[in-house]
N, C-alpha and C. Protein backbone atom coordinates (compact mmCIF):
# COMPACT_ATOMS: atom_id res chain seq x y z
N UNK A 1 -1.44 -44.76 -7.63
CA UNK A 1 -0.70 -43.53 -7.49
C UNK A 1 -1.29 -42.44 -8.38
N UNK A 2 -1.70 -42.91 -9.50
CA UNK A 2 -2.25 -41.59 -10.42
C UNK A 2 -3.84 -41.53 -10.13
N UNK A 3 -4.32 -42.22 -8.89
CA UNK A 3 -5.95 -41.51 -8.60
C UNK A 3 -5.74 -41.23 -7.26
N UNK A 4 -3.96 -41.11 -6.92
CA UNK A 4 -3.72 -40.09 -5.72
C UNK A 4 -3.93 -38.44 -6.33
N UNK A 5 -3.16 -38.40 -8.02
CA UNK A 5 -2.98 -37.47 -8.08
C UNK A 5 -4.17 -36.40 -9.16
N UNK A 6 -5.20 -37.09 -9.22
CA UNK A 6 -6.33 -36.70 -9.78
C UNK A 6 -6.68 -35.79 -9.08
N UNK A 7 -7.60 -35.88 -8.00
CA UNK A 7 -7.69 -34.82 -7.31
C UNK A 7 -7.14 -33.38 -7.00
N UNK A 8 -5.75 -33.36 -7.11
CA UNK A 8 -4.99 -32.30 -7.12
C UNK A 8 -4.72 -31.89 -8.13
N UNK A 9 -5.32 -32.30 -9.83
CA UNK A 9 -5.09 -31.78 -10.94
C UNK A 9 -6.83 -30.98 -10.73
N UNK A 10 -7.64 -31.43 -10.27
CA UNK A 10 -9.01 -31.12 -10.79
C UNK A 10 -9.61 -30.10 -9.15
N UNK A 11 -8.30 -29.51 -8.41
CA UNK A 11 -8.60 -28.98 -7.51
C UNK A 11 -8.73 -27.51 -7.79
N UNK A 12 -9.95 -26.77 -7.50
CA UNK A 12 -9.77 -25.69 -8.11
C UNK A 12 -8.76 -24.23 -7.16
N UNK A 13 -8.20 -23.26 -8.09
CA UNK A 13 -6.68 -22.65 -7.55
C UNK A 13 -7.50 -21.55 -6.67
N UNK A 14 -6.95 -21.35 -5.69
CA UNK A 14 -7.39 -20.67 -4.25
C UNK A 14 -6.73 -19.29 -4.92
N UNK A 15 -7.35 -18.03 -4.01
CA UNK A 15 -6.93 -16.76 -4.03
C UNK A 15 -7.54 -16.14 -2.80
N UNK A 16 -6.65 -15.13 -2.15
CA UNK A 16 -7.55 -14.30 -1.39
C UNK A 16 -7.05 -12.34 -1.43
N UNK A 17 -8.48 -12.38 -1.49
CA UNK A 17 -8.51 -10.75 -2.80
C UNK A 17 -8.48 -9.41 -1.61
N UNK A 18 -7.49 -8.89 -1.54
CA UNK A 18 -7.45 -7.73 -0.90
C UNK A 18 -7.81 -6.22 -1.52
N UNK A 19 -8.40 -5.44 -0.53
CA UNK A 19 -8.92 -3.99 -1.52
C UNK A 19 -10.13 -4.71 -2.49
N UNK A 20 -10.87 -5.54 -2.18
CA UNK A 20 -11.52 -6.16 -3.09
C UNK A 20 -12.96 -4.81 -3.80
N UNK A 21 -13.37 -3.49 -2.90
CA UNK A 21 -13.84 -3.28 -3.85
C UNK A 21 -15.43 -3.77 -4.02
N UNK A 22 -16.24 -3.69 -4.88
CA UNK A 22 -17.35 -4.50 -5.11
C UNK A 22 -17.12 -5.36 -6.14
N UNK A 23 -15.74 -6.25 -6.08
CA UNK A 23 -15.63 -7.35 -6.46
C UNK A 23 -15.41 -7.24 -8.45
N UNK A 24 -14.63 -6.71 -8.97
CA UNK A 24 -14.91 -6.66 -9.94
C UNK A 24 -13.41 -7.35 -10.67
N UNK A 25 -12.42 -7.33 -9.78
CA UNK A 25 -10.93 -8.29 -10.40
C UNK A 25 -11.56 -9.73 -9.61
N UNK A 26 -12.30 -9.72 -8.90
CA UNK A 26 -12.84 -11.17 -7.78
C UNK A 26 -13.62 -12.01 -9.24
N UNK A 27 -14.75 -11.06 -9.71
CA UNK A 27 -15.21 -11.46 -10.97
C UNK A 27 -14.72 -12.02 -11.72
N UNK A 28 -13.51 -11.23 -12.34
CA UNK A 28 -12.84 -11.80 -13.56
C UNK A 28 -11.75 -13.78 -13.20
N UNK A 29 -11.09 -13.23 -12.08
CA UNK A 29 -10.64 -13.99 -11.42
C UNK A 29 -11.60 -15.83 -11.17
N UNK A 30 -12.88 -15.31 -10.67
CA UNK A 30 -13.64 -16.74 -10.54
C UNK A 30 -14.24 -17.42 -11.83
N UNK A 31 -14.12 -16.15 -12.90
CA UNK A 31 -14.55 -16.98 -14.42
C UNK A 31 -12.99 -17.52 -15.04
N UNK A 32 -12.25 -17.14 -14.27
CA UNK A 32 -10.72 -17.79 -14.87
C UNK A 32 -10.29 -19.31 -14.34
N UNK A 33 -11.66 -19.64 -13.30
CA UNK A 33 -11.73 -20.84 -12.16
C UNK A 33 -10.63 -20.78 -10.68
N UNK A 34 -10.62 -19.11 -10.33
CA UNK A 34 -10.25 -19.48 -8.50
C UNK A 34 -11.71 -19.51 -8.03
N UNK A 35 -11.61 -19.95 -6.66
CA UNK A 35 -11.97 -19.89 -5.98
C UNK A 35 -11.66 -19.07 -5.00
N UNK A 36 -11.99 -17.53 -4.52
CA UNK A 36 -11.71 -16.68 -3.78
C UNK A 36 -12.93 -17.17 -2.75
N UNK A 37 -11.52 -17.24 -1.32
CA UNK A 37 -11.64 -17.88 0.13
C UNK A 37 -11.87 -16.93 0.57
N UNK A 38 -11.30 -15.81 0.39
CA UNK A 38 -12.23 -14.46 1.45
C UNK A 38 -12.12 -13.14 0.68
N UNK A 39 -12.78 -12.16 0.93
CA UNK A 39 -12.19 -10.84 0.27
C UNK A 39 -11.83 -9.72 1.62
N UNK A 40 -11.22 -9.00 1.48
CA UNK A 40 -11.10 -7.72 2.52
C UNK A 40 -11.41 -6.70 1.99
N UNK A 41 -12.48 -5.52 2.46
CA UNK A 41 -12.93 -4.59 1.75
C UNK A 41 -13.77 -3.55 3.14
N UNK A 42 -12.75 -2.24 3.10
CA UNK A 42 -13.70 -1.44 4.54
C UNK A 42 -14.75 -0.94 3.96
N UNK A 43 -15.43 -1.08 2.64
CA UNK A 43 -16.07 -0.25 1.96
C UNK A 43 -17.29 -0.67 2.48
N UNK A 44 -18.40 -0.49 3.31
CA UNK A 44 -19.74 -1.48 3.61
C UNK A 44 -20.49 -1.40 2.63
N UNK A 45 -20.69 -0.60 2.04
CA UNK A 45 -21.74 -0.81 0.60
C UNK A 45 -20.45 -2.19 -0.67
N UNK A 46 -20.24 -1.97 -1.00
CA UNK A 46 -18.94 -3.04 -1.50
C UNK A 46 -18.99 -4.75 -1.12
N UNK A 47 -18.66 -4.62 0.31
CA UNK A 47 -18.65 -5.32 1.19
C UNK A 47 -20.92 -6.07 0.99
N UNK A 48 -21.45 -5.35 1.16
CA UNK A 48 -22.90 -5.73 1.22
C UNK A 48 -23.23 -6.10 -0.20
N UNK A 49 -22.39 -5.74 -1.46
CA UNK A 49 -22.54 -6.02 -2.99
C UNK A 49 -21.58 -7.69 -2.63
N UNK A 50 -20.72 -7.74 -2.29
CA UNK A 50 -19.88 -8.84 -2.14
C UNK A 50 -20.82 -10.07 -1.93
N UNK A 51 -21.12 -10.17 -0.56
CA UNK A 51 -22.07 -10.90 0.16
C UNK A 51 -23.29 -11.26 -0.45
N UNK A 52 -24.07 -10.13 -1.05
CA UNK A 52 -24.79 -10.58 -2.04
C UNK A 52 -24.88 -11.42 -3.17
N UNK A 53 -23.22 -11.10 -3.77
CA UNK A 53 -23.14 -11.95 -4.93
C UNK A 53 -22.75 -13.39 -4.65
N UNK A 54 -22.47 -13.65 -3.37
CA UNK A 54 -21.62 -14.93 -3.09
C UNK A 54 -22.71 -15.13 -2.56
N UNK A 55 -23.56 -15.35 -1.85
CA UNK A 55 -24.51 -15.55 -1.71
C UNK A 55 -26.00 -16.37 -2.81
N UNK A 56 -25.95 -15.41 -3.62
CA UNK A 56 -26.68 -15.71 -4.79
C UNK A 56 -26.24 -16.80 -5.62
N UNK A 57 -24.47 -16.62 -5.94
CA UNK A 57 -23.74 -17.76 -6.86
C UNK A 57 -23.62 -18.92 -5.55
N UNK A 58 -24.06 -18.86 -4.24
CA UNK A 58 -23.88 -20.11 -3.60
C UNK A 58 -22.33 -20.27 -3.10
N UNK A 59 -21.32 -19.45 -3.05
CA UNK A 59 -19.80 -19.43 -2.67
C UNK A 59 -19.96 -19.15 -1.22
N UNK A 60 -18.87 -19.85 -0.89
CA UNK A 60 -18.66 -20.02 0.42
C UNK A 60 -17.61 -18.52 0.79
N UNK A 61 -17.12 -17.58 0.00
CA UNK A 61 -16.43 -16.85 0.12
C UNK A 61 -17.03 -15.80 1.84
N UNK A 62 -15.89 -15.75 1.95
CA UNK A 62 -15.55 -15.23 3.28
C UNK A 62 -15.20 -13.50 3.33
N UNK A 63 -16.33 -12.57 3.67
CA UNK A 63 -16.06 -11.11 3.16
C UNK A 63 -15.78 -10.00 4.38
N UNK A 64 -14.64 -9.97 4.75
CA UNK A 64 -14.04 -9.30 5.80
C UNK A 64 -14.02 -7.76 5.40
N UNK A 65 -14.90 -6.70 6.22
CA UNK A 65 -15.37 -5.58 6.40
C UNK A 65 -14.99 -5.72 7.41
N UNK A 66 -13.27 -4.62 6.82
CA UNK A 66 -12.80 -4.06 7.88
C UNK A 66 -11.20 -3.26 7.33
N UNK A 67 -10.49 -2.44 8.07
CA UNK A 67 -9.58 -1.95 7.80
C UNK A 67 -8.48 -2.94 7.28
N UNK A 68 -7.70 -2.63 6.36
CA UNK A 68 -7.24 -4.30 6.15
C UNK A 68 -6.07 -4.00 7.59
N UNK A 69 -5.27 -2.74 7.32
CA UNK A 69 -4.10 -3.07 8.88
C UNK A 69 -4.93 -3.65 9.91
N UNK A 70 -6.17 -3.87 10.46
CA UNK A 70 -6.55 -4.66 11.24
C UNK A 70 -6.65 -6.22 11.10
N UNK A 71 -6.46 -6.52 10.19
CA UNK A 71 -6.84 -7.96 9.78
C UNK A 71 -5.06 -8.51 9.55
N UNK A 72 -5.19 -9.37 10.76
CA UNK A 72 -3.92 -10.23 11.11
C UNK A 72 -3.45 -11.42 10.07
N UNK A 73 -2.59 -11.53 9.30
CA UNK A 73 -2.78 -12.73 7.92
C UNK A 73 -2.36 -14.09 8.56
N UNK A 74 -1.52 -14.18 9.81
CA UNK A 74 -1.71 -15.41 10.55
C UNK A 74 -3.04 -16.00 10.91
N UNK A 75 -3.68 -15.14 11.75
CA UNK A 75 -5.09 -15.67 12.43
C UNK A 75 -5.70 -15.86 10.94
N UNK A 76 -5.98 -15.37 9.73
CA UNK A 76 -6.52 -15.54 8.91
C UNK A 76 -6.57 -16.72 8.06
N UNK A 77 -5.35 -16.75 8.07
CA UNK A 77 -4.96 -18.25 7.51
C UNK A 77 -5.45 -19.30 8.13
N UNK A 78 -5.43 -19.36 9.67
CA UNK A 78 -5.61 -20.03 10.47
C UNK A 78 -7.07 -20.81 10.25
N UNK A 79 -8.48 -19.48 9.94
CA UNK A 79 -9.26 -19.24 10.08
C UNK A 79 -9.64 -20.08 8.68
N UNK A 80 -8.79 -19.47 7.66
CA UNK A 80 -9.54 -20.21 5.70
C UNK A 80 -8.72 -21.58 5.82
N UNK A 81 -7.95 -22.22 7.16
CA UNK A 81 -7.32 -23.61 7.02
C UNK A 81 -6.31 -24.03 5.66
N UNK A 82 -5.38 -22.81 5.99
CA UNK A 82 -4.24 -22.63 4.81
C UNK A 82 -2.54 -22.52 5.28
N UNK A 83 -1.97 -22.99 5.08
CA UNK A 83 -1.01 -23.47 5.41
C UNK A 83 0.39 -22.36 4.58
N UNK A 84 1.25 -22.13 5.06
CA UNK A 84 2.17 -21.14 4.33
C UNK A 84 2.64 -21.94 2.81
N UNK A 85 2.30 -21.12 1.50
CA UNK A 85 3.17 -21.41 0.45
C UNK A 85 1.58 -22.12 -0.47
N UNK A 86 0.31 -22.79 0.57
CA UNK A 86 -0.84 -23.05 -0.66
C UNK A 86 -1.63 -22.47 -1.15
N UNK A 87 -1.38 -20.88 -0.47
CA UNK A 87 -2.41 -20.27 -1.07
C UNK A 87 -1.70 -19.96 -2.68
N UNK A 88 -3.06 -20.18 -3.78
CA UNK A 88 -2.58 -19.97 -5.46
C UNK A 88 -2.14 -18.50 -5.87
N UNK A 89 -2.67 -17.57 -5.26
CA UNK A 89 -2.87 -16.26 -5.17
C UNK A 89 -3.24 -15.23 -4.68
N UNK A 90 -2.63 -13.98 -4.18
CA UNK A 90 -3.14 -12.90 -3.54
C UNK A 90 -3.31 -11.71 -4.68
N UNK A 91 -4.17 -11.35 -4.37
CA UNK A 91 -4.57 -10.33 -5.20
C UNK A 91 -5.12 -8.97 -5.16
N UNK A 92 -5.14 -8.07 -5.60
CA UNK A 92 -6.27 -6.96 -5.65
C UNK A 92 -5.47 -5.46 -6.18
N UNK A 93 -6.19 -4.50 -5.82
CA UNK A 93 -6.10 -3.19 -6.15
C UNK A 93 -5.89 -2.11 -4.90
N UNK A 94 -4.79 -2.19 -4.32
CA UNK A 94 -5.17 -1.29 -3.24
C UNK A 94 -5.05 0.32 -3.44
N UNK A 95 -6.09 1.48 -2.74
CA UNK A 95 -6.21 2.48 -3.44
C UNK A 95 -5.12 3.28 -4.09
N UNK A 96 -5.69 3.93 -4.78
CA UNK A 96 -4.61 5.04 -6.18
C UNK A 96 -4.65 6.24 -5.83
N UNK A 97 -5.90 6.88 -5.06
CA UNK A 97 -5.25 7.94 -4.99
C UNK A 97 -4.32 8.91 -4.83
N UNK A 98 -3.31 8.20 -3.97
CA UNK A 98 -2.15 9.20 -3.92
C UNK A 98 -1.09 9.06 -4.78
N UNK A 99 -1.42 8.08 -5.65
CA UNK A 99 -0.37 7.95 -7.10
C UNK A 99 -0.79 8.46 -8.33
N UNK A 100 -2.39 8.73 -7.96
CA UNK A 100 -3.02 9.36 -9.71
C UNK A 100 -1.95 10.68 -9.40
N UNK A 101 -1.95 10.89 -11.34
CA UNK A 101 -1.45 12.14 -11.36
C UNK A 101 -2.43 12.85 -11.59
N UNK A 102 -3.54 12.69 -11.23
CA UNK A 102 -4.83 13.46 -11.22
C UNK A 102 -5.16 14.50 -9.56
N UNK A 103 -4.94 15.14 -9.06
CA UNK A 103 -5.34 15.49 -7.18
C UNK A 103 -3.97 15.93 -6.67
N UNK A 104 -3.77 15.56 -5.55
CA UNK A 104 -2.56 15.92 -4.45
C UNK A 104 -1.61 15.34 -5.08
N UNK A 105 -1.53 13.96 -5.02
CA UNK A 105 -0.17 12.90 -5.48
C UNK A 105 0.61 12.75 -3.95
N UNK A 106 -0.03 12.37 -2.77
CA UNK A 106 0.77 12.59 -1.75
C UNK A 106 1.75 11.06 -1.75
N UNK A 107 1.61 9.81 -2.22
CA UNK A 107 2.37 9.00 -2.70
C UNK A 107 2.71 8.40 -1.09
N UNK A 108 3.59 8.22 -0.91
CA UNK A 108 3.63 7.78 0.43
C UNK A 108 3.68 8.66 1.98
N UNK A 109 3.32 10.04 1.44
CA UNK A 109 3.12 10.40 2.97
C UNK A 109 1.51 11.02 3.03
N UNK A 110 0.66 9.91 1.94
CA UNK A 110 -0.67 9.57 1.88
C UNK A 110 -0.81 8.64 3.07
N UNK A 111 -1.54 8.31 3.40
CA UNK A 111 -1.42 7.21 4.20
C UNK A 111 -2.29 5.90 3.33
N UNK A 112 -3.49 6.71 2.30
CA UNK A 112 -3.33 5.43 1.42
C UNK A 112 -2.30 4.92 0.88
N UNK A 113 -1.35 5.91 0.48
CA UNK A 113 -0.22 5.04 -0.27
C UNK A 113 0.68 4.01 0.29
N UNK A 114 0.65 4.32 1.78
CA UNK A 114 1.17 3.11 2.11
C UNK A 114 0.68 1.43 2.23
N UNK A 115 -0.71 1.73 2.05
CA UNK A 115 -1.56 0.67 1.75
C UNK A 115 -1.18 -0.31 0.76
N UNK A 116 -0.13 0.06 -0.11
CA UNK A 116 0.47 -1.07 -1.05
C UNK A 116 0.99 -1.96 -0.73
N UNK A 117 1.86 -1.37 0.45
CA UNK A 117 2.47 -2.28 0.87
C UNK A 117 2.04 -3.30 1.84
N UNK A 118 0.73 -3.47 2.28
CA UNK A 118 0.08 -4.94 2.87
C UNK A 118 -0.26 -5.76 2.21
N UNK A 119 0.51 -6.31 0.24
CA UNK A 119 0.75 -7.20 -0.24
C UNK A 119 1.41 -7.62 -0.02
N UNK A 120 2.67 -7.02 1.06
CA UNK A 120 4.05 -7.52 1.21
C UNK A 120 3.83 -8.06 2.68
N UNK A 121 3.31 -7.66 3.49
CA UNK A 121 3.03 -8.10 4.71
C UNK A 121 2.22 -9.47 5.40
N UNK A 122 1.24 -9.33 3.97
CA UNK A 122 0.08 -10.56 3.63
C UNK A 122 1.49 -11.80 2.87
N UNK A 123 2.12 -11.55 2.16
CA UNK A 123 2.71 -12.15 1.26
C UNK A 123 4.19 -13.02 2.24
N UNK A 124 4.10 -12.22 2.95
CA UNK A 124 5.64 -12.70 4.05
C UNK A 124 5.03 -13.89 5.08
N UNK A 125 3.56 -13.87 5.09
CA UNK A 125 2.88 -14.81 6.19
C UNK A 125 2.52 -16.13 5.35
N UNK A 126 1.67 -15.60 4.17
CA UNK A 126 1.34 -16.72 3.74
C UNK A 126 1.91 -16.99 2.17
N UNK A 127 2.72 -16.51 2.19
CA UNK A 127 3.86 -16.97 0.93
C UNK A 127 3.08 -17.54 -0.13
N UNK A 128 2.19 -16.85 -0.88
CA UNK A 128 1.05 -17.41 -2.09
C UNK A 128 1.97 -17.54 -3.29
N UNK A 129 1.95 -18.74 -4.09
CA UNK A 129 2.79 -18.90 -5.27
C UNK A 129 2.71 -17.47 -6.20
N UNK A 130 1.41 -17.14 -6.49
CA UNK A 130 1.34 -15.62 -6.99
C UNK A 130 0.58 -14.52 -6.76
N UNK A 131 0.96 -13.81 -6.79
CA UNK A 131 0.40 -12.13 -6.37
C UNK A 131 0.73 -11.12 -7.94
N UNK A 132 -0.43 -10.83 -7.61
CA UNK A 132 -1.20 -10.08 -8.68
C UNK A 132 -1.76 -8.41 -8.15
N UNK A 133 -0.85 -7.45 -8.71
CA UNK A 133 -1.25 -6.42 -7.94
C UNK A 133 -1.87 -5.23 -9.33
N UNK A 134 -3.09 -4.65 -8.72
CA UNK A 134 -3.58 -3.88 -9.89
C UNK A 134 -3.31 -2.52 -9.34
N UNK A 135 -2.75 -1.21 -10.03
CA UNK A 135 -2.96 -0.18 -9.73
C UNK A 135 -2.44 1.21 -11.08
N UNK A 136 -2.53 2.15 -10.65
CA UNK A 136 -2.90 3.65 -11.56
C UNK A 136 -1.25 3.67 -11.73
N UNK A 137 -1.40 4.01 -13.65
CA UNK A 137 0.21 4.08 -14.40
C UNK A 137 1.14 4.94 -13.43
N UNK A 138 0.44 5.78 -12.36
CA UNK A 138 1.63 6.67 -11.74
C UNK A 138 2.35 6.08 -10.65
N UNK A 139 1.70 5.16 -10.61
CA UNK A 139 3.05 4.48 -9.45
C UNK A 139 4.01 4.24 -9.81
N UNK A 140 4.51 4.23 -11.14
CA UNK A 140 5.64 3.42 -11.61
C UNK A 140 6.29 4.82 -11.51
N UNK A 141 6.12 6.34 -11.78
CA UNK A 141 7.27 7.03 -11.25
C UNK A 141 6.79 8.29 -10.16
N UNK A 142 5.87 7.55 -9.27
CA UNK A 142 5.73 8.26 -7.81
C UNK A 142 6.81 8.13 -6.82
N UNK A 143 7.35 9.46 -6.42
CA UNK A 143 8.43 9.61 -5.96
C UNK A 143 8.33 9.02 -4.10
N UNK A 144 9.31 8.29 -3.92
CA UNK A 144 9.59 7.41 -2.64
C UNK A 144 9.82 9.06 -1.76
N UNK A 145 10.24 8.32 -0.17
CA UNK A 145 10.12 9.78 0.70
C UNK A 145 10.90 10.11 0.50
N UNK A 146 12.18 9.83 0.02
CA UNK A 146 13.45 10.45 -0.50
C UNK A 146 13.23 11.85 -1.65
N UNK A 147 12.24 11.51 -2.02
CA UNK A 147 11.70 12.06 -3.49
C UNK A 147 12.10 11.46 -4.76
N UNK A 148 12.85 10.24 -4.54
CA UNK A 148 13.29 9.70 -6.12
C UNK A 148 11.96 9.16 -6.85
N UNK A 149 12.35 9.71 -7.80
CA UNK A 149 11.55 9.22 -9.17
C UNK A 149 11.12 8.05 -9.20
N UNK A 150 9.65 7.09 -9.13
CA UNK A 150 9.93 5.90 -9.04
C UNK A 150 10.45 4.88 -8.09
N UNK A 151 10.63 5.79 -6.97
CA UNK A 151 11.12 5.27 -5.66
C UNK A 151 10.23 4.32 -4.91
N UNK A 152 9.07 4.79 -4.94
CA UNK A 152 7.42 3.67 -4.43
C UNK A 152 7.95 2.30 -5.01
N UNK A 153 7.50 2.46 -6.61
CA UNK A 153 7.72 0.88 -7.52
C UNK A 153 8.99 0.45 -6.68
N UNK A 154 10.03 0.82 -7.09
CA UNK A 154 11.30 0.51 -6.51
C UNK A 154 11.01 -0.29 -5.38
N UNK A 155 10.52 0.07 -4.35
CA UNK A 155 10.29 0.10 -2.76
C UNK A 155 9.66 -1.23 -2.93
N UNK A 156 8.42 -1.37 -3.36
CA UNK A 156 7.57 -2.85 -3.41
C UNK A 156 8.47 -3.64 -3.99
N UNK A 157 8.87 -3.25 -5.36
CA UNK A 157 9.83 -4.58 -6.08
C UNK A 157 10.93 -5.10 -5.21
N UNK A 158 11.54 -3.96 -4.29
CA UNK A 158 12.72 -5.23 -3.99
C UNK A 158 12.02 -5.71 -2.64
N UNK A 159 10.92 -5.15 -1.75
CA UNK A 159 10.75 -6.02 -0.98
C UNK A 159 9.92 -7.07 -1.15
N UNK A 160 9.47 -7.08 -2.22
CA UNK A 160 8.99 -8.69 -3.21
C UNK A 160 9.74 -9.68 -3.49
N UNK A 161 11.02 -9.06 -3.66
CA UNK A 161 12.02 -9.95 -4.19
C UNK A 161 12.87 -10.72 -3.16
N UNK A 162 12.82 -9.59 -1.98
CA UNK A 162 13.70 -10.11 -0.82
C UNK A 162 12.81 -11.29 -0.24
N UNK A 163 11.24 -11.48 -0.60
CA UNK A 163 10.72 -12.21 -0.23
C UNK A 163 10.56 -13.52 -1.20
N UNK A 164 11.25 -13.56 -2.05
CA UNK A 164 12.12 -14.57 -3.20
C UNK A 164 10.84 -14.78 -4.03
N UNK A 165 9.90 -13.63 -5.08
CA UNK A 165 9.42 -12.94 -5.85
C UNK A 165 9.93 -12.51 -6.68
N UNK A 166 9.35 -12.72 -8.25
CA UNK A 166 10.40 -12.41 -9.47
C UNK A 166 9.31 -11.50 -9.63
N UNK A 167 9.42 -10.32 -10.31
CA UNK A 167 8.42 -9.56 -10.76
C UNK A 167 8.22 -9.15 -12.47
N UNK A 168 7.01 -8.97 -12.72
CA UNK A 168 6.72 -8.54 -14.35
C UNK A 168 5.90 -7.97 -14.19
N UNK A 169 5.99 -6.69 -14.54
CA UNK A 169 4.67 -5.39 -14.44
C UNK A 169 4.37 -5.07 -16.32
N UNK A 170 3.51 -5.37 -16.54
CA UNK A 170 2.45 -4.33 -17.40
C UNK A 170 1.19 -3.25 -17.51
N UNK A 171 1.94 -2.25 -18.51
CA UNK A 171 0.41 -1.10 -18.36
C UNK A 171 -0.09 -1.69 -19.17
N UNK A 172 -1.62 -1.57 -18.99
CA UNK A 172 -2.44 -2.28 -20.07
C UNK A 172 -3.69 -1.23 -20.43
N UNK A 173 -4.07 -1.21 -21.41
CA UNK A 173 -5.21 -0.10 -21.85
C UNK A 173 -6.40 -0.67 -21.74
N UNK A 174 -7.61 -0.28 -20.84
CA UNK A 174 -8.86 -0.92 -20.79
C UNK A 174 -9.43 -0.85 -22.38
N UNK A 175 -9.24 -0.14 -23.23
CA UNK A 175 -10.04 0.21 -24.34
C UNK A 175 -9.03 -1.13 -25.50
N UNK A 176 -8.10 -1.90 -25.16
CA UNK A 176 -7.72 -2.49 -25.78
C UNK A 176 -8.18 -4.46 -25.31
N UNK A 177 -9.20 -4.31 -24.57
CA UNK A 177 -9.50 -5.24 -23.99
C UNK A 177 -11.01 -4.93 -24.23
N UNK A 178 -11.75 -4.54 -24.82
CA UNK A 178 -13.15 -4.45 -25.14
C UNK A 178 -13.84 -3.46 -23.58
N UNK A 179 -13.22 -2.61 -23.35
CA UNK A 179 -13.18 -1.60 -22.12
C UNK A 179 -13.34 -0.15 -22.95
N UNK A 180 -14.90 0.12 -22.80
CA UNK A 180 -15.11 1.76 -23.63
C UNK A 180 -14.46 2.93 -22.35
N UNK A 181 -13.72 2.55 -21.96
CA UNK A 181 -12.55 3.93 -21.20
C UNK A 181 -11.14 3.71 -21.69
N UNK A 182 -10.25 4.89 -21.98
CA UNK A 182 -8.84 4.96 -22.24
C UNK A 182 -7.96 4.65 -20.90
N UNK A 183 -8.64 4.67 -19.80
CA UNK A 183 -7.62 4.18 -18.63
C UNK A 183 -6.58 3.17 -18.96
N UNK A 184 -5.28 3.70 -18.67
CA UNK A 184 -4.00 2.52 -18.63
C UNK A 184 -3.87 2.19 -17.14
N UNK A 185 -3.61 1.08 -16.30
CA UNK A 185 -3.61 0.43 -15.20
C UNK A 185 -2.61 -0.03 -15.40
N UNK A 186 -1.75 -0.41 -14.25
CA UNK A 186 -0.25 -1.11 -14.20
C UNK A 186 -1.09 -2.43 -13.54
N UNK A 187 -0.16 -3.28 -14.78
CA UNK A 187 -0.26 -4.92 -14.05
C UNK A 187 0.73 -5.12 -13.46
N UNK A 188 0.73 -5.82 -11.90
CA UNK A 188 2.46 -7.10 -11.22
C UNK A 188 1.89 -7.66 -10.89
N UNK A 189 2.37 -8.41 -11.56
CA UNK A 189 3.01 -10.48 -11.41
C UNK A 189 4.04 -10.60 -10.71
N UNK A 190 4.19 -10.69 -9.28
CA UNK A 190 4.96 -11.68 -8.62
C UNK A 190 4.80 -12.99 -8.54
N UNK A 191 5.77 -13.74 -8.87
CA UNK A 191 5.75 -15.36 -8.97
C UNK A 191 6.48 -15.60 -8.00
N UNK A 192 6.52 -16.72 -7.00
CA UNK A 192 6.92 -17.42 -6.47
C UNK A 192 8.07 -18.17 -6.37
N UNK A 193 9.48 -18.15 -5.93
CA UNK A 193 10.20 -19.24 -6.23
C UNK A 193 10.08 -20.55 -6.34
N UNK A 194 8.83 -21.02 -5.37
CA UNK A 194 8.23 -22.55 -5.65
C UNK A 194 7.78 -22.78 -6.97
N UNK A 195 7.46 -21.57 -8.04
CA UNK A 195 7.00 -22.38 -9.34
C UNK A 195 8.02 -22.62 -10.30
């Protein structure tokens, strides 16, 4: 019975990285020991840095160039042979611009800004024990279409929660992490009720 359960101690923890970007939370993430099963990224230069690097390190990672609203998280699952509730983690950064308080700030009648919310859409299919979402300190009081203060955050947290998701957000300072920029980034941790 306990060299049933070897294997599943020494199995390494799955993730699949959305907004991935040219891979730079994918980075940190595979020296922490996941294994990222695919990334999604419309960026083709990004996307061609991706491939390269998985390539070179020998990973079987799977790099989907393409809009993510096009990319179905059933068929996907289907596709990385994952079952609802095993994936370890979803992850990524989906874009900021319409939450920097830097530009427009169009927030959700950006149409990036609604892009946040296909953690919740990804997250309702394949129910990953945790999700890990990176993005710019102004989301936490970018105003929802109502215009409330903070209405966005609001908006993701409870439909995280309705999806039985506890949440813990931190800003964190790159320059306090051996990062020569003052950028603060909001961390969420959604956990899973299975853990």
């Amino acid at each position: 019975m306990v060299e049933n359960l070897r294997p599943q101690q020494n199995r390494s923890r799955t993730a699949l990285s959305l907004f991935s970007g040219a891979g730079g939370l994918d980075l940190g993430l595979m020296q922490a020991g996941f294994d990222i099963l695919a990334c999604i990224e419309i960026d083709p230069h990004c996307c061609h840095t991706s491939r390269a690097s998985a390539n070179r390190d020998g990973r079987s990672t799977r790099v989907i160039e393409d809009d993510i609203r096009n990319v179905e998280p059933t068929q996907l699952m289907g596709e990385l042979l994952l079952l609802p509730g095993k994936l370890d983690l979803l992850c990524g950064g989906s874009p900021c611009q319409s939450f920097s308080q830097i530009g427009k700030r169009g927030c959700l009648e950006d149409e990036r800004g609604t892009l946040l919310f296909e953690f919740v859409r990804f997250a309702q299919v394949l129910q990953p024990k945790v999700i890990l979402i990176e993005q710019v300190k102004g989301l936490l009081n970018a105003p929802d279409r109502n215009g409330k203060i903070g209405g966005v955050y609001e908006l993701l947290q409870m439909q995280l929660q309705e999806l039985g998701y506890e949440l813990k957000m931190k800003v964190i300072r790159a320059v306090e992490y051996g990062v020569a920029q003052m950028r603060e980034r909001v961390f969420i941790v959604a956990k899973g009720w299975r853990l």
